[in-house]
PDB file of N, CA and C in Angstrom:
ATOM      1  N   UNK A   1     -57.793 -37.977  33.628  1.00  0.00           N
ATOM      2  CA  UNK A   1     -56.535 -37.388  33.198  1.00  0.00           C
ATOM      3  C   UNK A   1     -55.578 -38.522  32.803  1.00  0.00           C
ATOM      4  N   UNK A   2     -54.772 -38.530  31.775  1.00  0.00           N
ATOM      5  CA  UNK A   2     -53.877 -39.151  31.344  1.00  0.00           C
ATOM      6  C   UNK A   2     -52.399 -39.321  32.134  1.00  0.00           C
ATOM      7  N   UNK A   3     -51.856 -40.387  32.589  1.00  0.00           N
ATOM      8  CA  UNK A   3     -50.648 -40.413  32.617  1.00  0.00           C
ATOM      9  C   UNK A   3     -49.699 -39.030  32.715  1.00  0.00           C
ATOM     10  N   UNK A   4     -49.134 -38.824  31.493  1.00  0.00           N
ATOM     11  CA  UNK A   4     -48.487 -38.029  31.167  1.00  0.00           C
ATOM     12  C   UNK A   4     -49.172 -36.568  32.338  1.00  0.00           C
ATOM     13  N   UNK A   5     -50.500 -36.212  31.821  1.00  0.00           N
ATOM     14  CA  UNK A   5     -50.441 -35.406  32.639  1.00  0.00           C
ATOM     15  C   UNK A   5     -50.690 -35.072  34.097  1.00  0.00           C
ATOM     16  N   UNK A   6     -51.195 -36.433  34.334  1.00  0.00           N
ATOM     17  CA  UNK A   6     -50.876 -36.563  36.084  1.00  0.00           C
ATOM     18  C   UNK A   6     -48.690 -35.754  36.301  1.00  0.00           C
ATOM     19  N   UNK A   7     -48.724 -36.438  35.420  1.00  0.00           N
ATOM     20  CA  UNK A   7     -46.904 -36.510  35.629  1.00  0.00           C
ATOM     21  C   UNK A   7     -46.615 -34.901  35.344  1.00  0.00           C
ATOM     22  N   UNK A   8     -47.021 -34.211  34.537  1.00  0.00           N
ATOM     23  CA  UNK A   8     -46.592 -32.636  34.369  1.00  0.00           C
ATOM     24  C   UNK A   8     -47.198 -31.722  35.567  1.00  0.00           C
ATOM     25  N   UNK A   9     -48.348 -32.575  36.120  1.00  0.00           N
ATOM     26  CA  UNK A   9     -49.242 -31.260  36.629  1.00  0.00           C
ATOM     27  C   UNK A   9     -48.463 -31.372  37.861  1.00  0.00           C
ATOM     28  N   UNK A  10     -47.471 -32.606  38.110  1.00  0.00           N
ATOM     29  CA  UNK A  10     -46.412 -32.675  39.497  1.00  0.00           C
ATOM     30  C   UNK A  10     -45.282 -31.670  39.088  1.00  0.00           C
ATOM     31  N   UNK A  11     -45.018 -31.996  37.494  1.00  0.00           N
ATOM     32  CA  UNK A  11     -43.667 -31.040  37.604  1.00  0.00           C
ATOM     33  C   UNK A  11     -42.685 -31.907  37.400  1.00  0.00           C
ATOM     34  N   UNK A  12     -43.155 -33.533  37.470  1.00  0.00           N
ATOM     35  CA  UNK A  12     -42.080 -34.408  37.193  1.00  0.00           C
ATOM     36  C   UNK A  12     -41.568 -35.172  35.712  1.00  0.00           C
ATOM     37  N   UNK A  13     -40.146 -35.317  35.857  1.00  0.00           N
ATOM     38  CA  UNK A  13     -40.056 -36.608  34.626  1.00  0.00           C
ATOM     39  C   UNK A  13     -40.031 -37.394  35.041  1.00  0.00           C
ATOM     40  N   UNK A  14     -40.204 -38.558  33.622  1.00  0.00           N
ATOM     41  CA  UNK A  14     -40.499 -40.017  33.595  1.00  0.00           C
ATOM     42  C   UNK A  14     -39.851 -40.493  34.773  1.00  0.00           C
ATOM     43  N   UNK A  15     -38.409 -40.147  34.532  1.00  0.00           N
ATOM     44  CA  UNK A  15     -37.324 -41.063  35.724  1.00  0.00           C
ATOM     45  C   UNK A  15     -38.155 -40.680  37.026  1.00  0.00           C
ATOM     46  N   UNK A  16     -38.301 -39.202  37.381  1.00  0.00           N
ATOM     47  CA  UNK A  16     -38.554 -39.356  39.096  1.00  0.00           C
ATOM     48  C   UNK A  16     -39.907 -40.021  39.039  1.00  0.00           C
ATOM     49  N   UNK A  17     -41.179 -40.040  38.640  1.00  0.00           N
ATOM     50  CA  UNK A  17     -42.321 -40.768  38.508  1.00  0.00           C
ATOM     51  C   UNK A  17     -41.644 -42.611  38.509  1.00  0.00           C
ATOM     52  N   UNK A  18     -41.233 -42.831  37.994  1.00  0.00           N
ATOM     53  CA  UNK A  18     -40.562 -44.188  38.016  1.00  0.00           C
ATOM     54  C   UNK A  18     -39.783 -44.653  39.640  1.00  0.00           C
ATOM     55  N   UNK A  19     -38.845 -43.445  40.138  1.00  0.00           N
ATOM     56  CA  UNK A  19     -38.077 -43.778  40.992  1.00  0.00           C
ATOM     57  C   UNK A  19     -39.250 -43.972  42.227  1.00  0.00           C
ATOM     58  N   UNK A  20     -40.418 -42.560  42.148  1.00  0.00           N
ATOM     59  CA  UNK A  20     -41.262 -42.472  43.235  1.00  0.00           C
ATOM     60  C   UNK A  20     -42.418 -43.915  43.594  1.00  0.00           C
ATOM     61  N   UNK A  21     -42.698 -44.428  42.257  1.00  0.00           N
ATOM     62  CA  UNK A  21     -43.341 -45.424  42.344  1.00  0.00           C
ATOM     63  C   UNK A  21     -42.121 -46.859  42.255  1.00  0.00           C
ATOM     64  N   UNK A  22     -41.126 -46.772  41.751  1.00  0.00           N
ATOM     65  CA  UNK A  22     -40.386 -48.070  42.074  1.00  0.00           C
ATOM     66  C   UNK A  22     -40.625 -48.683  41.166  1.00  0.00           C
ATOM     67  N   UNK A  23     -40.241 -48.238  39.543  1.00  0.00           N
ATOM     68  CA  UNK A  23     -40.308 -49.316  38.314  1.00  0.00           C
ATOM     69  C   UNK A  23     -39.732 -48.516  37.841  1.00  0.00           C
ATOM     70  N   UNK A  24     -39.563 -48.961  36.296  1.00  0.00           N
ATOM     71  CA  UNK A  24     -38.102 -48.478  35.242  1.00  0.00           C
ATOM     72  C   UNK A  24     -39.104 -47.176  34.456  1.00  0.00           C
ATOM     73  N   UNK A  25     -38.100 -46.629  34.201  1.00  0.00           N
ATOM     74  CA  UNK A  25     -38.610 -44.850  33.602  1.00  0.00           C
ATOM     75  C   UNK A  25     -38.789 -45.496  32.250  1.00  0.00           C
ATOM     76  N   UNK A  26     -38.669 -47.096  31.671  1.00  0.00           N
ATOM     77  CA  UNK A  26     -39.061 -47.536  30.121  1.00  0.00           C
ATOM     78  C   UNK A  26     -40.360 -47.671  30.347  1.00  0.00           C
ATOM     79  N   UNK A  27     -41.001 -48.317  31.763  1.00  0.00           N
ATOM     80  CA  UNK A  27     -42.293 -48.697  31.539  1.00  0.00           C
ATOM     81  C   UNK A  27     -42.994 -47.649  31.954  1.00  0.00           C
ATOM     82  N   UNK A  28     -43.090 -46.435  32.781  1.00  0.00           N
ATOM     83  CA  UNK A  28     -43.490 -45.226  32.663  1.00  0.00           C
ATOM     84  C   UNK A  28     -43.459 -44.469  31.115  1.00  0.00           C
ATOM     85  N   UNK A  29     -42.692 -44.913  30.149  1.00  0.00           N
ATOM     86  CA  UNK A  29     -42.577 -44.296  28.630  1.00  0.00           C
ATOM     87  C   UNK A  29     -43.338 -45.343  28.193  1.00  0.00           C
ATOM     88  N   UNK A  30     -43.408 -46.646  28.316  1.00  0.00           N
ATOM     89  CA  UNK A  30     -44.406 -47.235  27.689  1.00  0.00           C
ATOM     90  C   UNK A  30     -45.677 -47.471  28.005  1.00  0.00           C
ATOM     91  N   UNK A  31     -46.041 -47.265  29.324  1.00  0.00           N
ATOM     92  CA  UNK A  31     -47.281 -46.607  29.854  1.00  0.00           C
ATOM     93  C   UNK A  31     -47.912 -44.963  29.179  1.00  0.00           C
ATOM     94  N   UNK A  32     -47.028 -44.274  28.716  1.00  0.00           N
ATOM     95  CA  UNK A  32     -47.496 -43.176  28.526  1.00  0.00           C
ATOM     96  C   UNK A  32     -47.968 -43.232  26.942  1.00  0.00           C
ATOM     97  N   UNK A  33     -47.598 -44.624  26.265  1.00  0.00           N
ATOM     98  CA  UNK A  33     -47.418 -44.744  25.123  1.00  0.00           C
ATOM     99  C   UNK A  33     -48.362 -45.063  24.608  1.00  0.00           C
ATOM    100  N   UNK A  34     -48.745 -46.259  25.375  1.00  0.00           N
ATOM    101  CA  UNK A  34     -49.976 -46.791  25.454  1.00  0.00           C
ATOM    102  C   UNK A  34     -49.781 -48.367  25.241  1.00  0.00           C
ATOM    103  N   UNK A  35     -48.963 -48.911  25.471  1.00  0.00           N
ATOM    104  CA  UNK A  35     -48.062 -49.733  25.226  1.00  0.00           C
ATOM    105  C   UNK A  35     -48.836 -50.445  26.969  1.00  0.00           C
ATOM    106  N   UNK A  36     -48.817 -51.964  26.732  1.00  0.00           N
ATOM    107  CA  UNK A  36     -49.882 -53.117  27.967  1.00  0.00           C
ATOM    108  C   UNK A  36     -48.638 -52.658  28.825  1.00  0.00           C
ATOM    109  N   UNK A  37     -49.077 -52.874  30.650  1.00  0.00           N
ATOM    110  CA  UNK A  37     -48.346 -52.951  31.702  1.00  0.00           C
ATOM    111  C   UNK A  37     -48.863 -53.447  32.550  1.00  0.00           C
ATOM    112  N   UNK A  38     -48.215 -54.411  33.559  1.00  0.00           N
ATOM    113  CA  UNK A  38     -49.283 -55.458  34.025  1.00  0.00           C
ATOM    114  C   UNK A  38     -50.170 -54.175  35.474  1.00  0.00           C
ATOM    115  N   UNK A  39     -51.637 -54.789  35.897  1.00  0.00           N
ATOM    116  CA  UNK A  39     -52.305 -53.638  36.590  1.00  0.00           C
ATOM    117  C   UNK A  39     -51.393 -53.842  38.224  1.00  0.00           C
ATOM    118  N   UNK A  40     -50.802 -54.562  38.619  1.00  0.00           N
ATOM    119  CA  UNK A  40     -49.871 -54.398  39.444  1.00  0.00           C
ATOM    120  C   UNK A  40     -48.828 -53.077  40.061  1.00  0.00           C
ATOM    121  N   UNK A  41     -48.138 -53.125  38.430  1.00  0.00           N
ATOM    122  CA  UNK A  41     -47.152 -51.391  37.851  1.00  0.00           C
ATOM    123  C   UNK A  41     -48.125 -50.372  38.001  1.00  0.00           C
ATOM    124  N   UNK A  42     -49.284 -50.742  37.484  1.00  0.00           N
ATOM    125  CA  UNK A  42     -50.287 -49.440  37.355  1.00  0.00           C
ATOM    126  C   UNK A  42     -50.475 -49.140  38.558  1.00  0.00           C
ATOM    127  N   UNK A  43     -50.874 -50.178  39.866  1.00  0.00           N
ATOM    128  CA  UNK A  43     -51.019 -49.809  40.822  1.00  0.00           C
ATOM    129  C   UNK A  43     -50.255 -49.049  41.506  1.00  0.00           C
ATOM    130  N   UNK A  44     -48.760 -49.432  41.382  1.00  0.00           N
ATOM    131  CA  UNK A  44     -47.581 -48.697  42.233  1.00  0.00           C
ATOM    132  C   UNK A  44     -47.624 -47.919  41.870  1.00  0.00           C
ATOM    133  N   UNK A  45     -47.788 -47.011  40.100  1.00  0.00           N
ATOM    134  CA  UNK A  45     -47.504 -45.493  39.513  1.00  0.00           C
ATOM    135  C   UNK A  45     -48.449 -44.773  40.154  1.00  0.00           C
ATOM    136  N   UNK A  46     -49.894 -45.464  40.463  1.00  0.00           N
ATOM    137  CA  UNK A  46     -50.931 -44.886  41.151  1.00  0.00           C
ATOM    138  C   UNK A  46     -51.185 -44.144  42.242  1.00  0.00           C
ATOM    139  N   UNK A  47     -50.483 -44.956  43.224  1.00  0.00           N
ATOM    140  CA  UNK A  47     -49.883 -44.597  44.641  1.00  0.00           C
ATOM    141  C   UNK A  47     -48.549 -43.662  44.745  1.00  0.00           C
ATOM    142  N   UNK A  48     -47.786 -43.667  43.821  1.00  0.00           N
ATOM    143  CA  UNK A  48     -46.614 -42.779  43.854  1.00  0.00           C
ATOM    144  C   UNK A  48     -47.621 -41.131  43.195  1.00  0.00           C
ATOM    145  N   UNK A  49     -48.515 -41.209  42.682  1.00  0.00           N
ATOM    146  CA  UNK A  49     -49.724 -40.215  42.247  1.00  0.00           C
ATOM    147  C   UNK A  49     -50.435 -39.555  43.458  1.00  0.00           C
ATOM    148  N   UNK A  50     -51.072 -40.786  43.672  1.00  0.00           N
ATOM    149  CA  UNK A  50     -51.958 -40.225  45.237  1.00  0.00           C
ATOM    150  C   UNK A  50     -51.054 -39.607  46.614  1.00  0.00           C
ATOM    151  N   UNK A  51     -50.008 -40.506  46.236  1.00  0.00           N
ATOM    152  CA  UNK A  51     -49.184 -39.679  47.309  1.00  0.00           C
ATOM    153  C   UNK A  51     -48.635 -38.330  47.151  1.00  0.00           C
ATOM    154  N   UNK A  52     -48.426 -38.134  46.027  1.00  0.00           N
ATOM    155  CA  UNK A  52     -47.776 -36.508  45.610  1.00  0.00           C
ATOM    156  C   UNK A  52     -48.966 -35.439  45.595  1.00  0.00           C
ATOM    157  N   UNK A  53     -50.415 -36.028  45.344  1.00  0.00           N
ATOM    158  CA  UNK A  53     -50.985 -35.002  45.099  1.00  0.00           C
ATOM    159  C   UNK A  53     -52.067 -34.906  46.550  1.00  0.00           C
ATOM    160  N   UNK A  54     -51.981 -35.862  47.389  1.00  0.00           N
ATOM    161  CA  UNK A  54     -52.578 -35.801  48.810  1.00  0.00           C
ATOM    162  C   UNK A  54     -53.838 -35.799  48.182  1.00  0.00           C
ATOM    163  N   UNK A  55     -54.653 -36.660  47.322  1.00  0.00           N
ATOM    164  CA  UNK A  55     -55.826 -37.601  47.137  1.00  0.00           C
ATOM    165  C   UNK A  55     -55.591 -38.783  46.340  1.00  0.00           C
ATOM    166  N   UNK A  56     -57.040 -39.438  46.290  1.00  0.00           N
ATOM    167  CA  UNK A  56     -56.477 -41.494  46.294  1.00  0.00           C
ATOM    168  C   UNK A  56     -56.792 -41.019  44.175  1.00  0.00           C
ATOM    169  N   UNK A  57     -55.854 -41.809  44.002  1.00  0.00           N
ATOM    170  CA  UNK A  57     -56.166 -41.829  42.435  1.00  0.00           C
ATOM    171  C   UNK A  57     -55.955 -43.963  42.520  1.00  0.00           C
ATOM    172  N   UNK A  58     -56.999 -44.134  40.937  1.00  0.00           N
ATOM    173  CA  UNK A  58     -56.540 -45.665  41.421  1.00  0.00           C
ATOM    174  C   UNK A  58     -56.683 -45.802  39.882  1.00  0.00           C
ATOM    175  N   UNK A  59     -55.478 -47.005  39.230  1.00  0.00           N
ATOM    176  CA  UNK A  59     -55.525 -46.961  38.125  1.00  0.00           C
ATOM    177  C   UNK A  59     -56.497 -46.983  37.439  1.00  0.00           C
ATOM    178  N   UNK A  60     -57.656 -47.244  37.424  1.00  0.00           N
ATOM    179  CA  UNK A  60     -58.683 -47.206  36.620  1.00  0.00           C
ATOM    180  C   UNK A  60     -59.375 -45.474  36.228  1.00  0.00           C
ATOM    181  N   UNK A  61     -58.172 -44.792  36.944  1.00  0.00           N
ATOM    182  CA  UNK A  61     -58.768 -43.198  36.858  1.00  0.00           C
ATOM    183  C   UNK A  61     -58.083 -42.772  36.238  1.00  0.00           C
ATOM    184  N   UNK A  62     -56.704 -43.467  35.492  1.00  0.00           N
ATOM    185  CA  UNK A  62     -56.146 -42.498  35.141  1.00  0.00           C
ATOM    186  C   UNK A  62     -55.968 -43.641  33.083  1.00  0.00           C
ATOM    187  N   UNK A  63     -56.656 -42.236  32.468  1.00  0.00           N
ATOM    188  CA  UNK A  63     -57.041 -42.381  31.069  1.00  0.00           C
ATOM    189  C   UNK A  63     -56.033 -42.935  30.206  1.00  0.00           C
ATOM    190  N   UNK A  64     -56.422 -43.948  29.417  1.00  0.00           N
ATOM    191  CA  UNK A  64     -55.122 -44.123  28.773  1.00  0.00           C
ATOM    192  C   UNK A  64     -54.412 -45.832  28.787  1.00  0.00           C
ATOM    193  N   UNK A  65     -54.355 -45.981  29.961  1.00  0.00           N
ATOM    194  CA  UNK A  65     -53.183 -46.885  30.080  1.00  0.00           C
ATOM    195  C   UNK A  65     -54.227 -48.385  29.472  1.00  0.00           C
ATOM    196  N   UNK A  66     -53.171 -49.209  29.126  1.00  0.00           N
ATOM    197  CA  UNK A  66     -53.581 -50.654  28.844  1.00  0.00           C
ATOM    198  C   UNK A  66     -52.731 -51.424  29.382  1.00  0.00           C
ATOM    199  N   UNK A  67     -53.926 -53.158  29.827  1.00  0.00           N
ATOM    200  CA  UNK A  67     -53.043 -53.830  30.394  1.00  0.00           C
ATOM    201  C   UNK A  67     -52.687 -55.335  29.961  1.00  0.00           C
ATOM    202  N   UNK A  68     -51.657 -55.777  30.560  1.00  0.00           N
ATOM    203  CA  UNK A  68     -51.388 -57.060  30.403  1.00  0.00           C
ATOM    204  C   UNK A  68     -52.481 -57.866  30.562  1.00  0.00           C
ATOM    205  N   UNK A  69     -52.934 -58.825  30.003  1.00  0.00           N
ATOM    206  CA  UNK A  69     -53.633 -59.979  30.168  1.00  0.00           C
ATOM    207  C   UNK A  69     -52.591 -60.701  31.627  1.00  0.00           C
TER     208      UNK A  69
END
């Protein structure tokens, strides 16, 4: 599943996905964009994921994203 729809199937926007994981609601829009983010960010959006949906998601599961060198 993509980003984005990890993020709808919560019910959330960019900002609260951002606030829940603890980075800016630009790099959640440029994550969704497809736009590099270092796998660090990915990790935290990951965990702000697994935690809302009470199973482990880990960035490499969720479709889509690219990263920083």
């Amino acid at each position: 599943m993509t980003l984005e729809g990890y993020r709808v199937k919560l019910g959330w926007s960019k900002a609260q996905l951002a606030r829940e994981a603890g980075v800016r609601a630009a790099t959640v829009s440029d994550a969704e964009k497809g736009k590099k983010i270092y796998k660090a960010t990915a990790g935290k959006i990951a965990n702000a994921l697994s935690a809302a949906l009470g199973q482990e998601i880990t960035y490499e599961q969720i479709e889509g994203l690219a990263f920083a060198d």
